[in-house]
PDB file of N, CA and C in Angstrom:
ATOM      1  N   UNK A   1      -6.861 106.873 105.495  1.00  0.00           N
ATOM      2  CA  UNK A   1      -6.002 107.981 105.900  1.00  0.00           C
ATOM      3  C   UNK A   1      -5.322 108.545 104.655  1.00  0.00           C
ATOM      4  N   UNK A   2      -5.307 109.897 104.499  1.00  0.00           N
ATOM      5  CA  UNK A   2      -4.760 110.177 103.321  1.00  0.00           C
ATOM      6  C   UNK A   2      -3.469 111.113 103.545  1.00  0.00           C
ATOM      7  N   UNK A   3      -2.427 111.223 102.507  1.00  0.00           N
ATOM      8  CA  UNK A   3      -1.084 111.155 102.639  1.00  0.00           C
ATOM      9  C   UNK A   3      -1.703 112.864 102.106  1.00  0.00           C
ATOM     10  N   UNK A   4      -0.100 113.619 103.059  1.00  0.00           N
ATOM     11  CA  UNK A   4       0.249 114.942 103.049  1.00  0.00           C
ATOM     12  C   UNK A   4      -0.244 115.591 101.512  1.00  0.00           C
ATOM     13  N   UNK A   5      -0.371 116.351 101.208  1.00  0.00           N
ATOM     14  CA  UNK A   5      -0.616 117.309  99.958  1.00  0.00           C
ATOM     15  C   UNK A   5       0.500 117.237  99.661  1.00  0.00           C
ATOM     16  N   UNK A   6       1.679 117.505  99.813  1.00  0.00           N
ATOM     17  CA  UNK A   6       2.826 117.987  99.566  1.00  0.00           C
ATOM     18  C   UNK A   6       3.907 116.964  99.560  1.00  0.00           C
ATOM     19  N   UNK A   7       3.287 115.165  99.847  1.00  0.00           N
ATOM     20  CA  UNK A   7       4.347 113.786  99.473  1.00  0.00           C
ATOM     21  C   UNK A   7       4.617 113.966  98.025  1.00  0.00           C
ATOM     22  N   UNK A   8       5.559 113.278  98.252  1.00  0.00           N
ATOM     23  CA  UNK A   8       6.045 112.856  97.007  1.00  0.00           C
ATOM     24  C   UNK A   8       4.847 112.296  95.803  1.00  0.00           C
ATOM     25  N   UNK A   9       4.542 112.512  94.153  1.00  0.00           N
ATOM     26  CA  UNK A   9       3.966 112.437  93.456  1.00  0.00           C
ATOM     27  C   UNK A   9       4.561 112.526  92.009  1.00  0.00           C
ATOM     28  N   UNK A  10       3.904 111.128  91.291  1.00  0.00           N
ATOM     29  CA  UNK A  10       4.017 111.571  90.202  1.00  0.00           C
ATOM     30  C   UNK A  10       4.095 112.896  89.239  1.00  0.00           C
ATOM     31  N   UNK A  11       5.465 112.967  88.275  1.00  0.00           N
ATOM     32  CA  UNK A  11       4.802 114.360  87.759  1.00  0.00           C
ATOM     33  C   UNK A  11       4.996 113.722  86.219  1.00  0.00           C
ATOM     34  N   UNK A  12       4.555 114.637  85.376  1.00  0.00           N
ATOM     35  CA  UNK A  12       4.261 114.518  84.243  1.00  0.00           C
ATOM     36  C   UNK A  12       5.176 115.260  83.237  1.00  0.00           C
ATOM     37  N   UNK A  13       6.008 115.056  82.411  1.00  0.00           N
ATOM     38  CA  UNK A  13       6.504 116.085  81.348  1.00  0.00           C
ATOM     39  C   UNK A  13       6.853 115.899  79.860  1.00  0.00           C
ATOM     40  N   UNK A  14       7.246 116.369  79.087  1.00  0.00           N
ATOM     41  CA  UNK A  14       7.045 115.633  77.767  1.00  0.00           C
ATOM     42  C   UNK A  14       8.890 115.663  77.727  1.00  0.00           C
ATOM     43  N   UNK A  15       9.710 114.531  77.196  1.00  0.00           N
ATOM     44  CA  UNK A  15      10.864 114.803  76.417  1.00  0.00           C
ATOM     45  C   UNK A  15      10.974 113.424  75.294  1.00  0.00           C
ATOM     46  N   UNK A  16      11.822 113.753  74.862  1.00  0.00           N
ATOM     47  CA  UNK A  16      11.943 112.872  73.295  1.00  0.00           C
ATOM     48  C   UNK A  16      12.079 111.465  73.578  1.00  0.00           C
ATOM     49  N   UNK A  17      11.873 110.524  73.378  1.00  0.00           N
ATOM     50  CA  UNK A  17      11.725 109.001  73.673  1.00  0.00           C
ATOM     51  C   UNK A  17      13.343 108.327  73.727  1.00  0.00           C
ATOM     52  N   UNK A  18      14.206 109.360  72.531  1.00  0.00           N
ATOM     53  CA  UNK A  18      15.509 109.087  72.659  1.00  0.00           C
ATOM     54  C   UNK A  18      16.649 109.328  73.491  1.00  0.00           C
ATOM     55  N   UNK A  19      16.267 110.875  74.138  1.00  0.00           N
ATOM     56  CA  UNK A  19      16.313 111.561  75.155  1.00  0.00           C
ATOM     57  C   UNK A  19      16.548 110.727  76.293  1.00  0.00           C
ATOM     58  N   UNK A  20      15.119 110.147  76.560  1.00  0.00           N
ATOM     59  CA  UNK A  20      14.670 109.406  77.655  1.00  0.00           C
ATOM     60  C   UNK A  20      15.368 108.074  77.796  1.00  0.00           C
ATOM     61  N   UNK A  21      15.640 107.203  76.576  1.00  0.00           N
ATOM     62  CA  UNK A  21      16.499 106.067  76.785  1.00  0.00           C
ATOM     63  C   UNK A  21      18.198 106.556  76.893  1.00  0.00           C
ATOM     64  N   UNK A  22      18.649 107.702  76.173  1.00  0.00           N
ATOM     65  CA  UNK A  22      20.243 107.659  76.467  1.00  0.00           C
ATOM     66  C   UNK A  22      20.400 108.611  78.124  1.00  0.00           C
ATOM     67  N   UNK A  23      19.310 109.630  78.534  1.00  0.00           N
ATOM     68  CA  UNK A  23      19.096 109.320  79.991  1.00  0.00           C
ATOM     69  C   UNK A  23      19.253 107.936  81.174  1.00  0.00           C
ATOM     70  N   UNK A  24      18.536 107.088  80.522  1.00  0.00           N
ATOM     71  CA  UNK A  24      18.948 106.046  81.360  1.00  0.00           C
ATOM     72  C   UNK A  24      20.194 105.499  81.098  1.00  0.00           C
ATOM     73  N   UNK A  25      20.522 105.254  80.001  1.00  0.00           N
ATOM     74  CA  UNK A  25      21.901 104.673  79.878  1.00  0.00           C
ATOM     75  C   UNK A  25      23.201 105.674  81.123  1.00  0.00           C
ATOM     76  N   UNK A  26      22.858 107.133  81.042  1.00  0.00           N
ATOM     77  CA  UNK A  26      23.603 107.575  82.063  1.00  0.00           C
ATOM     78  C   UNK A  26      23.369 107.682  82.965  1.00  0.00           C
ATOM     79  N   UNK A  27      22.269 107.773  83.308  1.00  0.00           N
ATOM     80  CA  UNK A  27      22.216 107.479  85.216  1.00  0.00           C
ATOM     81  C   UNK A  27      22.594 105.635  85.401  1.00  0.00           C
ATOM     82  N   UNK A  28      21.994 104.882  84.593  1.00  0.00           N
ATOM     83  CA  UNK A  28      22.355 103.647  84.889  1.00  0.00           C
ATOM     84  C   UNK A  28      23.831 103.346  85.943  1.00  0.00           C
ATOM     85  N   UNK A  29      25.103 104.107  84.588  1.00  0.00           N
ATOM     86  CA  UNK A  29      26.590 104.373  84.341  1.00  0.00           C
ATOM     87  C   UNK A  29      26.607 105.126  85.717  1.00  0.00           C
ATOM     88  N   UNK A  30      26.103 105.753  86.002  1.00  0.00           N
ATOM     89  CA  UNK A  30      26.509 106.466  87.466  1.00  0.00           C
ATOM     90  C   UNK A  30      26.142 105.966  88.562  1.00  0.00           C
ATOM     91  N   UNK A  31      24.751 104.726  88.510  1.00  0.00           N
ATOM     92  CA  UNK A  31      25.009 104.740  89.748  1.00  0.00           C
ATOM     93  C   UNK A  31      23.146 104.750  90.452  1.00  0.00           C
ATOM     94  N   UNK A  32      22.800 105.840  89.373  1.00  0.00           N
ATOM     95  CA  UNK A  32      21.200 105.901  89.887  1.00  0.00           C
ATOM     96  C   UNK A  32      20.122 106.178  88.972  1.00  0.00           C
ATOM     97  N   UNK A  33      19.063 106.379  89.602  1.00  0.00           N
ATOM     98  CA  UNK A  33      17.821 106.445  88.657  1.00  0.00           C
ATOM     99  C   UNK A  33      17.553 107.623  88.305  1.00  0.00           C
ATOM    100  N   UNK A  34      16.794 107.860  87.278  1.00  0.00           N
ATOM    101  CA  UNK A  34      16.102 109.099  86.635  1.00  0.00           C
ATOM    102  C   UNK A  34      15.766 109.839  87.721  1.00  0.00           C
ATOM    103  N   UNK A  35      14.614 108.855  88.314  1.00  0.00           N
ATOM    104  CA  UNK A  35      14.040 110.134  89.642  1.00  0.00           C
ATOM    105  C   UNK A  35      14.714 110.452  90.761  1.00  0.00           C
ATOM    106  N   UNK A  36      16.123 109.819  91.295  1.00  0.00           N
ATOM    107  CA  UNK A  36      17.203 110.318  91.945  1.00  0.00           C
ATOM    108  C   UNK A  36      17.740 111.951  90.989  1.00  0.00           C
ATOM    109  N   UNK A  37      18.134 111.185  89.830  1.00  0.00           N
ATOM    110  CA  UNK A  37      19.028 112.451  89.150  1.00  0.00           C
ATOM    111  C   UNK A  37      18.051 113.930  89.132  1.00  0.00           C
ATOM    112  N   UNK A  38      16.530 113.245  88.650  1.00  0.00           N
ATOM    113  CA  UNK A  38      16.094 114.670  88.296  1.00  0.00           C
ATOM    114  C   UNK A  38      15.813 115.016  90.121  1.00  0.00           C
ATOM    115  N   UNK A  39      15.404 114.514  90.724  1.00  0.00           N
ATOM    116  CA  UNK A  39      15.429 115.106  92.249  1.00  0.00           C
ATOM    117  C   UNK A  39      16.485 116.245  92.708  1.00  0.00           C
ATOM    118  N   UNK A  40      17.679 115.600  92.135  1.00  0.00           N
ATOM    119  CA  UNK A  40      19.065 116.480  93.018  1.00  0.00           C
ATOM    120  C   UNK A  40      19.394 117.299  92.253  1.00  0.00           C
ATOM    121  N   UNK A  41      19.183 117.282  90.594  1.00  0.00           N
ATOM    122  CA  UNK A  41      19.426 118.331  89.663  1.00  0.00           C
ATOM    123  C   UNK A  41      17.687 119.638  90.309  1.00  0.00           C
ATOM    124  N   UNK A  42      16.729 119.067  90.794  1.00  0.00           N
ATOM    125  CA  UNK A  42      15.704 119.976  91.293  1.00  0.00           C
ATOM    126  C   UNK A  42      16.345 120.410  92.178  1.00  0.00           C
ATOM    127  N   UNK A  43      16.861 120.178  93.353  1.00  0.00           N
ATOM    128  CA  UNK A  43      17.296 121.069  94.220  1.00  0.00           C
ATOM    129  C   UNK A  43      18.604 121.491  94.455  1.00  0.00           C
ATOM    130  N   UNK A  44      19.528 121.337  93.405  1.00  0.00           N
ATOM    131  CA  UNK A  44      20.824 122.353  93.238  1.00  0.00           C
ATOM    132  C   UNK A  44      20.326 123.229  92.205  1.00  0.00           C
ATOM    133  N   UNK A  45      18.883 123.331  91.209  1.00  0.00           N
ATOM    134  CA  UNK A  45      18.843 124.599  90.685  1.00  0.00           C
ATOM    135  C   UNK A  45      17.996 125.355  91.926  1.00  0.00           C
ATOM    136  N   UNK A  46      17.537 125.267  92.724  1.00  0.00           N
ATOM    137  CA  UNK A  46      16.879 125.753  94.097  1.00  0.00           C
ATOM    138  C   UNK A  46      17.906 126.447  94.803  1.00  0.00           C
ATOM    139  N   UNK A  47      18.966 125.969  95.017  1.00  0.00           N
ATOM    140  CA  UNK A  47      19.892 126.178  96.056  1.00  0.00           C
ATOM    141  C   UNK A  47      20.479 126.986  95.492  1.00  0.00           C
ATOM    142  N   UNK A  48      20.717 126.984  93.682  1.00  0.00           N
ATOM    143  CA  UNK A  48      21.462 128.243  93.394  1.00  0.00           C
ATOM    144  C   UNK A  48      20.749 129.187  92.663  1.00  0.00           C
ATOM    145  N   UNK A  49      19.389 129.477  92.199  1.00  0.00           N
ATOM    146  CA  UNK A  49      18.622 130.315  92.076  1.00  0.00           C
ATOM    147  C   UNK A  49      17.731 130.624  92.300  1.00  0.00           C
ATOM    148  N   UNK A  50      17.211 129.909  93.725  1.00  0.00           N
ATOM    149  CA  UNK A  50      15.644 129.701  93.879  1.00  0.00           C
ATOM    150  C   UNK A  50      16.201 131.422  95.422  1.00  0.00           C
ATOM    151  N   UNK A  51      14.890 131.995  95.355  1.00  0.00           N
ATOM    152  CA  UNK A  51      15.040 133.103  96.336  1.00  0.00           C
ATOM    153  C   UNK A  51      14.816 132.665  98.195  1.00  0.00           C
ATOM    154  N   UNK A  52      14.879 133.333  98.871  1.00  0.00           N
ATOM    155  CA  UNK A  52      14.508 132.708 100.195  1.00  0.00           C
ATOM    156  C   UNK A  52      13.246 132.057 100.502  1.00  0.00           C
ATOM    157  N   UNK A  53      11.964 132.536  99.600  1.00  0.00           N
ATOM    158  CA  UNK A  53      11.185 131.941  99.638  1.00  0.00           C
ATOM    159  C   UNK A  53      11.156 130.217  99.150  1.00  0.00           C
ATOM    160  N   UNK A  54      11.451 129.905  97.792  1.00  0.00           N
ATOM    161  CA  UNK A  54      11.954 129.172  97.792  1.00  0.00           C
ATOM    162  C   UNK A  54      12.710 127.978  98.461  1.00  0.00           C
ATOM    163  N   UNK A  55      14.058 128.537  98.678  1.00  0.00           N
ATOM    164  CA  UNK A  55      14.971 127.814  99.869  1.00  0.00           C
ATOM    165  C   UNK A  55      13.888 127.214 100.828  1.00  0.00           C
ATOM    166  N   UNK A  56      13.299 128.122 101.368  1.00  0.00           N
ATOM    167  CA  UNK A  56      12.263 127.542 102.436  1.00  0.00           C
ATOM    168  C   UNK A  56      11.443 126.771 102.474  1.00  0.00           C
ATOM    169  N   UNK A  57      10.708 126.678 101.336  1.00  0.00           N
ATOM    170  CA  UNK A  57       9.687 125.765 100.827  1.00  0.00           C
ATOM    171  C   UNK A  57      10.092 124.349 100.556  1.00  0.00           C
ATOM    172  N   UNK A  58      11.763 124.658  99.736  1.00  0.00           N
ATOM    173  CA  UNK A  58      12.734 123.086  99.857  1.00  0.00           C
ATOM    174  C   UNK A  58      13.097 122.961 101.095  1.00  0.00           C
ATOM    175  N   UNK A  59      12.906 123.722 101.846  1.00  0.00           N
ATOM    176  CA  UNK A  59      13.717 123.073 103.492  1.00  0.00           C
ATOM    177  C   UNK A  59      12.272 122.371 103.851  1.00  0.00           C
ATOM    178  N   UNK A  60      11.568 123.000 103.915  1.00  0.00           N
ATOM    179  CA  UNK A  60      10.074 122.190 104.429  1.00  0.00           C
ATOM    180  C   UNK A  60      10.056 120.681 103.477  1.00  0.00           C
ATOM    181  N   UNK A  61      10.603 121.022 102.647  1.00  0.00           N
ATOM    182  CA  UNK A  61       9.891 119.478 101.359  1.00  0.00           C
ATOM    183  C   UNK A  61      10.829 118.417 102.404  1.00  0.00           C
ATOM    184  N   UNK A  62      12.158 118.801 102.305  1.00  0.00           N
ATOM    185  CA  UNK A  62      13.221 117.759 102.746  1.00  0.00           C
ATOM    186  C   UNK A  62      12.763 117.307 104.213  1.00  0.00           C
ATOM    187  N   UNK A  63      12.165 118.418 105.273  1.00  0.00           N
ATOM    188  CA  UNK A  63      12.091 117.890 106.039  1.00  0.00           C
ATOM    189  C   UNK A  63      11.166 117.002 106.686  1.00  0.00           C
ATOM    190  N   UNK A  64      10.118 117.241 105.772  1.00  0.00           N
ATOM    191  CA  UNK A  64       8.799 116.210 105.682  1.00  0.00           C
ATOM    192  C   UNK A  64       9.266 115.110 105.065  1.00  0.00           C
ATOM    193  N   UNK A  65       9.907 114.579 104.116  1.00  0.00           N
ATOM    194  CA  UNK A  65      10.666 113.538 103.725  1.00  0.00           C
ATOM    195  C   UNK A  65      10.935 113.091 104.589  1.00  0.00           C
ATOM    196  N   UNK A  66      12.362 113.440 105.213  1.00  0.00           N
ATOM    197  CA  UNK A  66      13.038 112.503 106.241  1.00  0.00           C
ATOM    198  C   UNK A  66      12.210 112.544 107.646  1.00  0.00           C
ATOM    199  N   UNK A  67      10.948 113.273 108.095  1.00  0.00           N
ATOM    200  CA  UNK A  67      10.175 112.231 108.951  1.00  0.00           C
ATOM    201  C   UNK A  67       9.304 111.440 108.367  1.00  0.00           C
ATOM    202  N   UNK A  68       8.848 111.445 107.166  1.00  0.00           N
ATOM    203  CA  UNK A  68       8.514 110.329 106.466  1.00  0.00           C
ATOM    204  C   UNK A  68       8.492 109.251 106.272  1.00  0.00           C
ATOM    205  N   UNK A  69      10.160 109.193 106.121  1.00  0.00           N
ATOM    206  CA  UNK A  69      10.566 108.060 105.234  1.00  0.00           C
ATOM    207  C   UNK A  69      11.288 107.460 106.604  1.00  0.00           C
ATOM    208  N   UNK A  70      11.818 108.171 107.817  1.00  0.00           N
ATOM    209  CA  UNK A  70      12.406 107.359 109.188  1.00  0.00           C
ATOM    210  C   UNK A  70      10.577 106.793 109.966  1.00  0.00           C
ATOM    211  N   UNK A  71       9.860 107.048 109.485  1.00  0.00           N
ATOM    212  CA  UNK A  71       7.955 106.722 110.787  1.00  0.00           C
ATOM    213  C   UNK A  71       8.363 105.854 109.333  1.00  0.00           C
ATOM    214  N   UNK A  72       7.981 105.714 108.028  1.00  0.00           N
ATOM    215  CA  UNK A  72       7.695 104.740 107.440  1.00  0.00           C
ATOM    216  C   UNK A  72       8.838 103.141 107.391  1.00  0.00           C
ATOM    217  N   UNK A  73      10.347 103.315 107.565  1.00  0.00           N
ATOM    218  CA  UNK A  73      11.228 102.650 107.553  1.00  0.00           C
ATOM    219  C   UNK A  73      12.247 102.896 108.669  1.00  0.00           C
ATOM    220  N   UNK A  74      11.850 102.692 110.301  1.00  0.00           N
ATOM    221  CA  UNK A  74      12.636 103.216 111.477  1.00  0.00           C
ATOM    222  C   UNK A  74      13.751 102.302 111.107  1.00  0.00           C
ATOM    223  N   UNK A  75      13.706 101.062 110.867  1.00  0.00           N
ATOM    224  CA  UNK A  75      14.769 100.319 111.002  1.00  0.00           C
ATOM    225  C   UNK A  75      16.114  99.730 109.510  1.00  0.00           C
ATOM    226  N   UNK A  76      15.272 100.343 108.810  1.00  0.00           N
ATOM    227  CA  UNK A  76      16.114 101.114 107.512  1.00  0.00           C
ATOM    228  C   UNK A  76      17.306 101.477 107.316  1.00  0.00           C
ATOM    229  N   UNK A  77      18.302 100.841 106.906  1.00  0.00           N
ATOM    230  CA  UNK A  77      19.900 101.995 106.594  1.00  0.00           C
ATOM    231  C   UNK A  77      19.335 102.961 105.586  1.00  0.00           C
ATOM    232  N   UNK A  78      20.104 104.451 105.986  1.00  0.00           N
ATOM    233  CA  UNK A  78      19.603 105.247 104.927  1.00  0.00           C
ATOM    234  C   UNK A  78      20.293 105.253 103.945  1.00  0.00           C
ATOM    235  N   UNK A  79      19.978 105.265 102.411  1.00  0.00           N
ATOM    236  CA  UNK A  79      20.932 105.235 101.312  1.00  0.00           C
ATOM    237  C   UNK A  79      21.442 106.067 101.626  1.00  0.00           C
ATOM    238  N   UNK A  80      22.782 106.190 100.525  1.00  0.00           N
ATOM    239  CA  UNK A  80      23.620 107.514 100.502  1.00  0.00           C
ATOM    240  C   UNK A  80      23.017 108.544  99.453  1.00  0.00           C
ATOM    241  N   UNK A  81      23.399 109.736  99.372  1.00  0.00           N
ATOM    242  CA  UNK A  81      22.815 110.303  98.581  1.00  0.00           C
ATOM    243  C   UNK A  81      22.584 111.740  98.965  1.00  0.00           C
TER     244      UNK A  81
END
């Protein structure tokens, strides 16, 4: 059975190796991971410059997520976040 086109997936990008370790040192300090931070920094630049098309396309992402992730983990507390 193969998973949605549009799940969650690796992505790929280039930044500086030093970059990348004092990154972790601050999400560490806060609390969460890289792919939390860059997730929510993706969709507050959406929310404040992405057009209606857009918006929409993140309302579809989120909402395929959370039936996702409640059919994959019904009995799950949901993190905060």
């Amino acid at each position: 059975m193969s998973e949605p086109s549009d799940t969650t997936k690796p992505r790929q990008f280039r930044v500086a190796e030093g970059h990348w370790k004092a990154y972790k040192r601050v999400c560490d300090g806060l609390g969460v991971t890289r792919a939390e931070d860059l997730n929510a920094h993706i969709k507050a630049v959406i929310a404040e410059h992405g057009d209606a098309e857009a918006r929409r396309l993140a309302a579809e992402a989120d909402a395929e997520l959370a039936e996702r992730r409640a059919r994959m983990h019904p009995g799950r507390p949901r993190q905060a976040g």
